[in-house]
Protein backbone atom coordinates (compact mmCIF):
# COMPACT_ATOMS: atom_id res chain seq x y z
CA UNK A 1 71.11 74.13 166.77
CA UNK A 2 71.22 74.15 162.97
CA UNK A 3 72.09 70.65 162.80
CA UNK A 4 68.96 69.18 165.08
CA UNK A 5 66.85 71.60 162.79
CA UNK A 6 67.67 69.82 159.72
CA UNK A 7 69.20 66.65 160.75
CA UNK A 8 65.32 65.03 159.90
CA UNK A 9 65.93 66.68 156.43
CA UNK A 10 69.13 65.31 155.57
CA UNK A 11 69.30 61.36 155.75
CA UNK A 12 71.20 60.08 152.55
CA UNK A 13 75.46 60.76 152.97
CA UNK A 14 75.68 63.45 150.31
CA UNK A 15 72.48 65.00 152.39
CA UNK A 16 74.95 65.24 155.56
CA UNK A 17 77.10 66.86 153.33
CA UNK A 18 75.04 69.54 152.18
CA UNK A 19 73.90 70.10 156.10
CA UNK A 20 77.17 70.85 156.61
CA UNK A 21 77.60 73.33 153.68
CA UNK A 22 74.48 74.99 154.63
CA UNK A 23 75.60 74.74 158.17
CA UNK A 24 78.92 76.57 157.28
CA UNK A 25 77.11 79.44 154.90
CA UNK A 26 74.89 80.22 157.94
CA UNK A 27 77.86 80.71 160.33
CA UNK A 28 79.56 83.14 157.59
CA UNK A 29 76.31 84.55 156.95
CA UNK A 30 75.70 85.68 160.69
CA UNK A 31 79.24 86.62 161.43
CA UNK A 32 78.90 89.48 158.14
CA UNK A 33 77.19 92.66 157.31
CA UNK A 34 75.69 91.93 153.86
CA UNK A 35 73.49 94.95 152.70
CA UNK A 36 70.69 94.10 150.59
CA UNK A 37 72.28 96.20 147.66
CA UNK A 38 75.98 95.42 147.55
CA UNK A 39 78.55 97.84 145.62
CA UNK A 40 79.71 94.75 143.73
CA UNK A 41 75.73 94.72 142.48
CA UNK A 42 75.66 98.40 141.92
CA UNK A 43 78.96 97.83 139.63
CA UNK A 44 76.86 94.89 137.85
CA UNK A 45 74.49 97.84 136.94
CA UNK A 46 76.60 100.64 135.71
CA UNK A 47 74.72 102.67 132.81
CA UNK A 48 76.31 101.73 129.48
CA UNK A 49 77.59 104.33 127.33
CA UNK A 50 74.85 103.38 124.55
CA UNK A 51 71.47 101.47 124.79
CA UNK A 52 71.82 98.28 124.76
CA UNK A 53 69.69 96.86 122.40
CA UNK A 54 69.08 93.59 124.46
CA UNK A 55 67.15 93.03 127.82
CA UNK A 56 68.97 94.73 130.18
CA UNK A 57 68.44 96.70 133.79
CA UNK A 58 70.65 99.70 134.01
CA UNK A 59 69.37 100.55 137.31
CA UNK A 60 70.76 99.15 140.86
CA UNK A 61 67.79 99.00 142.41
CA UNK A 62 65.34 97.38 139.41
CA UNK A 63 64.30 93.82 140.65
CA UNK A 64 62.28 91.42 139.34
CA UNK A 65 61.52 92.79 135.55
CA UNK A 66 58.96 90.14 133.78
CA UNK A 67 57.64 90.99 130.61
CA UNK A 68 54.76 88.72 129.47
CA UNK A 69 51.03 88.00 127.89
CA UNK A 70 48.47 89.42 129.85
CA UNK A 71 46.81 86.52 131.65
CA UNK A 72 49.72 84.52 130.85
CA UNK A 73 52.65 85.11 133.04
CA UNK A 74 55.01 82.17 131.20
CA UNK A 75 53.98 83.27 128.03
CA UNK A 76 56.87 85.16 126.14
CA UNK A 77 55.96 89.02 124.72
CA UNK A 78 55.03 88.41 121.80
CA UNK A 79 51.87 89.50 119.88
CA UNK A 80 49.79 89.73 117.00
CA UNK A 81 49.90 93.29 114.56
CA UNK A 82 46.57 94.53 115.35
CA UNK A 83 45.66 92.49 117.69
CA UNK A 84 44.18 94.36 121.12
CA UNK A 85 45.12 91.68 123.56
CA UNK A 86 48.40 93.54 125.34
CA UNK A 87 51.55 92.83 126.86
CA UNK A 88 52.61 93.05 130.23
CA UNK A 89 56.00 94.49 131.43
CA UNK A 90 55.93 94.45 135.51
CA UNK A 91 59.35 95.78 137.71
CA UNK A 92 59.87 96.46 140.98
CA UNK A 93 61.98 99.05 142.40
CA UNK A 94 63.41 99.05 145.43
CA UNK A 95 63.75 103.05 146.02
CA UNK A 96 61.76 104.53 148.60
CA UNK A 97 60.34 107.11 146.57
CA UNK A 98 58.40 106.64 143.29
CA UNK A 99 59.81 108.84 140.18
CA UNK A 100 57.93 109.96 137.24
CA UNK A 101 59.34 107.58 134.54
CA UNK A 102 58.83 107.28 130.99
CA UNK A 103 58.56 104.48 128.04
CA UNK A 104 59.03 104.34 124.00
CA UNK A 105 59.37 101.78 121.93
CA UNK A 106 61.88 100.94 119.00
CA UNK A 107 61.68 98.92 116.17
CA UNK A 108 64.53 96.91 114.76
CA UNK A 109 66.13 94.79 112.29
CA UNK A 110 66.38 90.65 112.44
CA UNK A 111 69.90 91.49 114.33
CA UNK A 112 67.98 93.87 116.60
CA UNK A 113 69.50 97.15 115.53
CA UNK A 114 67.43 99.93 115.19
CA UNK A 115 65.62 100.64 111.84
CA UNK A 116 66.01 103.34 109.89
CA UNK A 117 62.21 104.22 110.24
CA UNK A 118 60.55 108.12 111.39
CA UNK A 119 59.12 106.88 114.52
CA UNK A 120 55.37 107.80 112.95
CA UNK A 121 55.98 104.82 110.69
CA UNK A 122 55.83 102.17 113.21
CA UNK A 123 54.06 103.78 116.09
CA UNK A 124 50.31 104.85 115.86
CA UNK A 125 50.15 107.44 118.64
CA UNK A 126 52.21 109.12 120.90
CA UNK A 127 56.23 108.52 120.34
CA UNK A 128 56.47 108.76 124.17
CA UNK A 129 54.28 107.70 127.11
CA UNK A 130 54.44 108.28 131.03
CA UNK A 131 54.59 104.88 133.17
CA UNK A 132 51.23 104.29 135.21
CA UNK A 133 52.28 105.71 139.09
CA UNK A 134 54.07 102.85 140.98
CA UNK A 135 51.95 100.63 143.30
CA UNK A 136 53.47 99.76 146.92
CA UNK A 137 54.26 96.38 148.05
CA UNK A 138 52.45 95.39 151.07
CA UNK A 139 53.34 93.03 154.02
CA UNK A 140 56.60 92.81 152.33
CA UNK A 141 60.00 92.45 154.99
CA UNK A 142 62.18 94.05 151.99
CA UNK A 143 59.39 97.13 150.37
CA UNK A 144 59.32 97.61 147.21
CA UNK A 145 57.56 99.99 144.51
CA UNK A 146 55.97 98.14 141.50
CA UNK A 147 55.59 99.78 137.94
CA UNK A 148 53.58 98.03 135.29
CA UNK A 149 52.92 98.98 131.77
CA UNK A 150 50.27 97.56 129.34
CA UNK A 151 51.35 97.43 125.73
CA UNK A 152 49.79 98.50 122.91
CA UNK A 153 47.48 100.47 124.62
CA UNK A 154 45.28 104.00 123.51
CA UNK A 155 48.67 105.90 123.15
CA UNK A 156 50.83 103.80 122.00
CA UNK A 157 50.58 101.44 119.28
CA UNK A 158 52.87 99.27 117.06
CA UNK A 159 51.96 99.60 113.44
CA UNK A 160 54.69 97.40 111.55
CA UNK A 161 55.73 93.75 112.42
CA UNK A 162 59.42 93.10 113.74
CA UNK A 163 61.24 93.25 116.54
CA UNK A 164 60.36 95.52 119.40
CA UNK A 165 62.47 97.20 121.92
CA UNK A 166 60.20 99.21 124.57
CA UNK A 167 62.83 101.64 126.47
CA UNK A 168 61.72 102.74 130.48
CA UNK A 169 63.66 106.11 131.73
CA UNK A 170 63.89 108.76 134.13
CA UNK A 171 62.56 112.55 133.78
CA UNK A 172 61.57 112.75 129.84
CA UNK A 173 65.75 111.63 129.47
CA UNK A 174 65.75 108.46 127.19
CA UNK A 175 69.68 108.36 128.34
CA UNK A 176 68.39 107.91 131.65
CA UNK A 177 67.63 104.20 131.55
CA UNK A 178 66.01 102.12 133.93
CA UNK A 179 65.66 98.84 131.75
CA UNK A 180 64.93 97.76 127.77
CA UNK A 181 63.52 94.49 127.38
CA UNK A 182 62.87 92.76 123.66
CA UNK A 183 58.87 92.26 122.31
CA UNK A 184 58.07 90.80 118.70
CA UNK A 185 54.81 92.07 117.03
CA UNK A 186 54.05 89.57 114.09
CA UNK A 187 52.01 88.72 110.92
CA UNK A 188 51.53 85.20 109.92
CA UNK A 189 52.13 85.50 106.68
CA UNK A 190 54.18 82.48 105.60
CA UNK A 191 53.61 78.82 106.70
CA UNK A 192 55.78 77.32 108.95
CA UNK A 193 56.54 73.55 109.15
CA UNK A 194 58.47 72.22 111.52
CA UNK A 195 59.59 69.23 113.80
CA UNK A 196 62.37 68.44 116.16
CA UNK A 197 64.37 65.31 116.02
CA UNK A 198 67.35 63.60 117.60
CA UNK A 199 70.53 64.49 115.55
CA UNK A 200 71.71 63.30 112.65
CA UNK A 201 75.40 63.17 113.35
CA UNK A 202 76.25 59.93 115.36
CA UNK A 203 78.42 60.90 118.12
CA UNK A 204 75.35 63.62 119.13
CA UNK A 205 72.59 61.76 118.66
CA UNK A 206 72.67 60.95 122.58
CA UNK A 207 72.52 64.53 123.49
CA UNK A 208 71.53 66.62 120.66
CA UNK A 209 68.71 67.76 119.09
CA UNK A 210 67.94 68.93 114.95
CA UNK A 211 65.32 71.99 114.24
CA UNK A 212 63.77 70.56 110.76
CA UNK A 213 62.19 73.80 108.78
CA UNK A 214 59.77 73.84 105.41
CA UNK A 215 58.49 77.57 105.23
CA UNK A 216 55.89 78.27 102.44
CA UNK A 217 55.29 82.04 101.28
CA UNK A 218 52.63 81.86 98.62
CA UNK A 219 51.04 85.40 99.39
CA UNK A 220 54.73 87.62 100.41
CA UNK A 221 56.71 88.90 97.98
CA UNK A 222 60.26 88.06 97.84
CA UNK A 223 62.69 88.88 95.20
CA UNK A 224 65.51 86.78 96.58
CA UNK A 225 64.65 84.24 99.28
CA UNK A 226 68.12 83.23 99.82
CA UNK A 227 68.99 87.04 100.82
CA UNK A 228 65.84 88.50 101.86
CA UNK A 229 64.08 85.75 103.86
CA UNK A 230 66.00 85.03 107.23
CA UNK A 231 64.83 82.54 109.91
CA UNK A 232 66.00 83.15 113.70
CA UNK A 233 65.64 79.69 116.12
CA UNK A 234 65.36 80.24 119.78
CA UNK A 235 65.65 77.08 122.37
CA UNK A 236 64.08 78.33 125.48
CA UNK A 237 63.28 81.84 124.42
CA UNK A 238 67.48 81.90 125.11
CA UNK A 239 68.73 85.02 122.68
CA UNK A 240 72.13 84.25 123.64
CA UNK A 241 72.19 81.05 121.94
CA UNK A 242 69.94 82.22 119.30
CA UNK A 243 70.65 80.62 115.29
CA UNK A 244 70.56 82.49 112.55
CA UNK A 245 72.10 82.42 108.85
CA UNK A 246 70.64 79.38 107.61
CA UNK A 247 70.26 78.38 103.73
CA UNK A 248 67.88 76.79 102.18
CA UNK A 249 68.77 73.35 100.70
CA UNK A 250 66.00 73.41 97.82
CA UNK A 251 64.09 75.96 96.79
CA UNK A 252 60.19 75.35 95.24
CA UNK A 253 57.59 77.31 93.88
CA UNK A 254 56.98 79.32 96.72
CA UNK A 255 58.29 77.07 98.91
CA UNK A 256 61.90 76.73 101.50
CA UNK A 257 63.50 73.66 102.33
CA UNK A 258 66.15 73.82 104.84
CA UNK A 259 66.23 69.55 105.53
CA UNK A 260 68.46 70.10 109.33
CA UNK A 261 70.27 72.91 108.53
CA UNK A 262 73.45 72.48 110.72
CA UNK A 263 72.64 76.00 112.58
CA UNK A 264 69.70 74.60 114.25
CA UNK A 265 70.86 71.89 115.96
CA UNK A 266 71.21 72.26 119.81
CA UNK A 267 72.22 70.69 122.62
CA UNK A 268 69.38 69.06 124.12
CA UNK A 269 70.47 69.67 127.92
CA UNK A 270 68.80 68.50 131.08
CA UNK A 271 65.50 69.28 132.79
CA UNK A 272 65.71 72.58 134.95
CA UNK A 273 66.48 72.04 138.44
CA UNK A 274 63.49 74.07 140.24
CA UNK A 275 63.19 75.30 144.14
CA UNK A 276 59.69 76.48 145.44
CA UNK A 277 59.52 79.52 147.70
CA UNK A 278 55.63 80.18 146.67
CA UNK A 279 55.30 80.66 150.95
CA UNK A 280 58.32 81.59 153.32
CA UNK A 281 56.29 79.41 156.22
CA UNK A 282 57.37 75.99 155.08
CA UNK A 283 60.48 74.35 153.72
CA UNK A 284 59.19 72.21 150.48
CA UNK A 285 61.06 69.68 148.91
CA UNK A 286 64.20 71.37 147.31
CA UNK A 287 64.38 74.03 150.40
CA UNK A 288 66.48 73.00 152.94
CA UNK A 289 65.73 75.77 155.35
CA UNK A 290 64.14 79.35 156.00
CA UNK A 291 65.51 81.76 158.18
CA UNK A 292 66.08 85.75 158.62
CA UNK A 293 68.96 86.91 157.48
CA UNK A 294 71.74 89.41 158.68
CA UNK A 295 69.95 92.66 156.74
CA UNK A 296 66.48 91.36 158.16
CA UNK A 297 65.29 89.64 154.97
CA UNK A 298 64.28 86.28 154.78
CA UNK A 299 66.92 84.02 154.05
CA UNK A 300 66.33 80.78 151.90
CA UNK A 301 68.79 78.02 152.02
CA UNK A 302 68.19 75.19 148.73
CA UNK A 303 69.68 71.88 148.83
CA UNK A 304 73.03 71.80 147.25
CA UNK A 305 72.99 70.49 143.97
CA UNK A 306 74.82 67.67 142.60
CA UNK A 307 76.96 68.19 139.38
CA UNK A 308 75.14 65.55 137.13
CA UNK A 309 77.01 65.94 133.40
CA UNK A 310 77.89 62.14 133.56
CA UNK A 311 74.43 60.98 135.00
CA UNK A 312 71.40 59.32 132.62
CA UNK A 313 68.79 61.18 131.85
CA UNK A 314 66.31 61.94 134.38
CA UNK A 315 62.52 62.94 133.71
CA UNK A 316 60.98 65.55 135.89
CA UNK A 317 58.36 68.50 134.71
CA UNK A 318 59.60 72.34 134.76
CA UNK A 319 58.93 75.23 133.16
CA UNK A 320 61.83 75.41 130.66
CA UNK A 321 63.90 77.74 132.69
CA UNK A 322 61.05 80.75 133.78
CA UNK A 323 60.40 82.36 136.51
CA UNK A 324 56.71 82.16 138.62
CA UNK A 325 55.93 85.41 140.44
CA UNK A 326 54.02 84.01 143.67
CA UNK A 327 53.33 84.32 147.30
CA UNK A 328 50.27 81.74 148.53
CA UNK A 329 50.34 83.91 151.28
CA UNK A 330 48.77 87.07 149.73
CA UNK A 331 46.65 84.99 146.89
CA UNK A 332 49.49 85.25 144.13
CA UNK A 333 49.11 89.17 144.33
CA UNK A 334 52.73 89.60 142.73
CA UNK A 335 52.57 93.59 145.40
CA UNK A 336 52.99 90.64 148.17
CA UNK A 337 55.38 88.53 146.59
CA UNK A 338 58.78 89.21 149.03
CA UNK A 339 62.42 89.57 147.96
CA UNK A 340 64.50 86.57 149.19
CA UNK A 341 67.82 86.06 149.66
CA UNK A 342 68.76 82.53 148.11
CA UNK A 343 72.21 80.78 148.60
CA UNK A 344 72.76 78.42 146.30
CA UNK A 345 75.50 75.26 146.97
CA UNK A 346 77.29 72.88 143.89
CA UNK A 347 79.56 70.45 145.72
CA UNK A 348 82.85 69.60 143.34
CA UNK A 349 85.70 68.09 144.16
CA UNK A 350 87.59 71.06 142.51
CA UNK A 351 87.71 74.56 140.83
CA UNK A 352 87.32 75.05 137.33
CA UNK A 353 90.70 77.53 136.30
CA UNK A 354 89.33 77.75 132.66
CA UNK A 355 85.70 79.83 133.47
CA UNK A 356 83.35 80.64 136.02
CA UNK A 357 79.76 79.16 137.20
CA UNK A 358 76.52 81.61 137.45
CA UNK A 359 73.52 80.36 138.24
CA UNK A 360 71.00 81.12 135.35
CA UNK A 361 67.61 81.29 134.03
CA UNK A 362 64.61 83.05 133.31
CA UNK A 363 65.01 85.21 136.59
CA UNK A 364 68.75 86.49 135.33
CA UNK A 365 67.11 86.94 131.84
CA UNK A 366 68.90 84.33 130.86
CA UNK A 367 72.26 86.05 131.22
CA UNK A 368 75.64 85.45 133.38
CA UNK A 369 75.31 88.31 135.29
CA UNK A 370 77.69 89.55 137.99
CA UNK A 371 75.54 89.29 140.82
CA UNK A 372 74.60 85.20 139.91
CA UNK A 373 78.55 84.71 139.56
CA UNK A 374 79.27 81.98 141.95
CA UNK A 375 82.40 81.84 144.03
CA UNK A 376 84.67 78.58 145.00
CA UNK A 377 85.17 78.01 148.60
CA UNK A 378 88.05 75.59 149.52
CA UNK A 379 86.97 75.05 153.46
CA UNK A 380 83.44 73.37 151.92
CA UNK A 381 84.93 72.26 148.42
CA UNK A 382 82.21 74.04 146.87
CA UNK A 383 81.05 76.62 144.87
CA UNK A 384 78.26 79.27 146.65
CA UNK A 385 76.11 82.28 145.67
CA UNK A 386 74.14 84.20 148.10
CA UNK A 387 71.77 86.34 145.69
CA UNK A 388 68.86 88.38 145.92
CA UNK A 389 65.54 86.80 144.08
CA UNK A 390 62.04 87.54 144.14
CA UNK A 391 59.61 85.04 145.96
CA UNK A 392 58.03 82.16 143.70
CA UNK A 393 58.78 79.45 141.45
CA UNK A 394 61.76 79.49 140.03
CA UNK A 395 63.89 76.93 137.42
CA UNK A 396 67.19 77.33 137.22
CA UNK A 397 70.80 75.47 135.86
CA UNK A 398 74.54 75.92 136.43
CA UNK A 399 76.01 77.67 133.20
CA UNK A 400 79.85 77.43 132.79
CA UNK A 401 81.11 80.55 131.24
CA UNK A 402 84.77 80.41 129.29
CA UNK A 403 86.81 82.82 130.57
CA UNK A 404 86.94 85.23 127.20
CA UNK A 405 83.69 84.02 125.86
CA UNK A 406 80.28 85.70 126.14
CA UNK A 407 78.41 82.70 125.58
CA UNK A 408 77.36 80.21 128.07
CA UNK A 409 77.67 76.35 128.18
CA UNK A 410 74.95 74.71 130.33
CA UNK A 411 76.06 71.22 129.85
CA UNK A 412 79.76 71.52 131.44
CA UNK A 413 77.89 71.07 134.65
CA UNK A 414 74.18 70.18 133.80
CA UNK A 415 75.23 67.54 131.17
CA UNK A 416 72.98 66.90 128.00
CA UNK A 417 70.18 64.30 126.51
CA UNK A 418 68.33 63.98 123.44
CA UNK A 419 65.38 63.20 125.19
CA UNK A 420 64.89 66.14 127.12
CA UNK A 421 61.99 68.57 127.01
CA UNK A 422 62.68 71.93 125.35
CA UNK A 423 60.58 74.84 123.71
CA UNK A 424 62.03 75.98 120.27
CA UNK A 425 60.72 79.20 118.56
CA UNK A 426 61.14 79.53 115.15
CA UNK A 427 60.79 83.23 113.37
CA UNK A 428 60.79 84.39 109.76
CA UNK A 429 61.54 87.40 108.68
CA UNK A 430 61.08 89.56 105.31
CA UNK A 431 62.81 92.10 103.84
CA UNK A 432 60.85 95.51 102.71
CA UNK A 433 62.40 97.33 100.47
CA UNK A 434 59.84 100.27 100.75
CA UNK A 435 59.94 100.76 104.42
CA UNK A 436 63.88 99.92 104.52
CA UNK A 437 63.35 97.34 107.49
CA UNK A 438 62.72 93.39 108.79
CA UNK A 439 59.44 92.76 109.38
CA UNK A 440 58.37 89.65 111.37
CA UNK A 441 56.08 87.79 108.88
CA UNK A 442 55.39 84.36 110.92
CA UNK A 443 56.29 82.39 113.58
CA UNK A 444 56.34 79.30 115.20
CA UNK A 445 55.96 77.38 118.85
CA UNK A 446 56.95 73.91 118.55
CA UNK A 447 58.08 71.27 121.66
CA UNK A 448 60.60 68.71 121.28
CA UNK A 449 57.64 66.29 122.76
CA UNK A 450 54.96 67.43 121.61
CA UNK A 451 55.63 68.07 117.95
């Protein structure tokens, strides 16, 4: 029945293929008893000795954690000091019953460990604040409760550029985690120049690209730029692959030349691949089929993927690896946005013994987690994930993790161009000597297009 459904679909020879991978997950699909929340996930999620000073979800049951502009909902969280216009940090829990839950935030150093500053330093207001009460999803096959906090806001305020870490627990118990997530507060204070180039070294220049960086600091004080001036470059808004620890090459009157320091050149990478699930009622172009799964959820099926590391460049929009929070359905209201269970499918003609493949992007916080981990199946000579993700659109790649290595390679499978589209972030930070901490005293968007 499966195969008249989609036999239309599929028309190309790697196309059959796929039909019969998807064909094959659906059988093993209907012949289990998946529960929606797994005790392999719950192990993904078990509390941490310490906070971990990175975005993280401690909780088994925390979905879907976006943290973002107001108004924007791709923008990153970063803000202005002073400025009024907040952040948003939205989760969803999947509990039945809402809790009382609680927020602070942190400040910390360039290497985001915590400063050694009395919280009154860098927060105007309260040290602590309760979470708004938890809205209910609605129309929803998998119900959900939805917390969202607005930040800075009447109680809390940041008064001190840096980096931010905004902590959500249980019952006034900051061991008690739910989630962190990072936030910058800035000043621009120094000038930032900046442009992105193909790389200088010949054998990358076909898949590379070089972060150039002039920073001028007339009006900020600094005794020793070469020590107390650091620069952090983010590709992506990816902190796992962030650079840091670049020198200047000549120094000016008030003025940094770094002329392609060697940290900040990156892999250029390929286009995110993309799937659209903004409405359950339709397949679209990358979804191969819709269905209800064996827990009652709905049950999304995308294309298998082709490994494309050897193929030329191809141009196609995204979104640089984020996630879009949206159900058509119930007029992008993110309280009707469903939770979906995707199975993803990479076709190879073997296993790779040295690492394993997640599937990764701005909805795994850009992190190999556990849950995303895909496994190899010999019967369909393929590698699968069936994971839970909330409805919308969503960009995502095949990262190859070493085994060992906590760092992820996205071009093992994805491949990597020079002429691909990325977002860089460049941030500058100062040390004060009189409050004993980083602050964050410019920054930088720049596109590898558009700049």
């Amino acid at each position: 029945m499966l195969i008249h459904e989609t036999q239309r679909y599929f028309a190309s020879p790697f196309r059959m293929r796929a039909m019969s991978l998807i064909s094959l997950c659906s059988i093993a699909l209907a012949c289990s008893n998946v529960q929606p929340l797994s005790t392999e996930t719950a192990d993904a999620y078990w509390p941490p000795t310490d906070v971990i000073y990175e975005d993280h979800i401690y909780s088994p049951t925390v979905r879907a954690v976006q943290f973002f502009k107001k108004g924007f909902d791709l923008a990153p969280p970063i803000i202005e000091l002073g400025s009024m216009d907040p952040l948003v940090l939205r989760f969803d829990d999947l509990q039945p019953d809402p809790e009382q839950l609680m927020y602070t935030i942190v400040h910390c150093d360039a290497q985001w460990r915590p400063s050694d500053l009395m919280v009154n330093q860098f927060i105007a207001g309260s040290p602590t604040d309760l979470v708004p009460s938890a809205e209910q999803s609605y129309l929803t096959l998998q119900p959900f409760l939805q917390y969202t906090i607005e930040l800075p806001n009447e109680f809390i305020r940041p008064t001190i550029a840096g980096n931010y870490l905004i902590k959500v627990y249980r019952n006034n118990d900051q061991d008690d985690l739910l989630l962190t997530r990072r936030f910058m507060v800035y000043e621009q204070r120094v000038e930032i120049q900046s442009r992105v180039q193909g790389s200088r070294d010949i054998e990358l220049r076909d898949i590379a690209q070089h972060v150039d960086l002039t920073i001028r600091y007339p009006g900020v004080t600094v005794p020793d730029p070469f020590s107390d001036l650091s620069v952090t470059v983010l590709q992506n808004m990816r902190w796992d692959d962030a650079r840091t620890g670049m020198k200047p090459k000549f120094l000016r009157d008030h003025e940094l030349v770094y002329d392609f320091p060697k940290e900040t050149q990156f892999l250029g990478g390929s286009e995110w691949r993309n799937y659209d699930l903004k409405s359950l009622r339709y397949n679209s172009p990358r979804v191969a089929r819709i269905t209800t799964g064996p827990s009652g959820l709905a049950e999304a099926f995308i294309v298998p993927d082709a490994k494309r590391n050897i193929r030329v460049y191809i141009e196609e929009p995204d979104i640089n690896g984020k996630m879009l929070v949206r159900n058509d359905e119930a007029n992008g209201d993110p309280l009707g946005a469903d939770h979906v269970w995707v199975n993803f499918g990479l076709p190879m003609d073997g296993p790779l013994s040295s690492g394993d493949i997640y599937v990764y992007g701005g909805f795994s916080d850009f992190q190999c987690k556990k849950e995303n981990r895909m496994v190899w199946m010999p019967d369909l000579q393929a590698y699968t994930l069936r994971t839970m993700i909330k409805q919308g659109y969503v960009n995502y790649c095949f990262a190859f993790l070493p085994h060992g290595s906590s760092k992820p390679d996205l071009t093992t499978i994805e491949g990597s161009h020079f002429q691909t589209e990325n977002d860089y972030l460049v941030l500058v930070y100062v040390k004060d000597y009189a409050l004993r901490c980083d602050r964050l005293v410019g920054m930088r968007f720049i596109n590898s297009r558009r700049d």
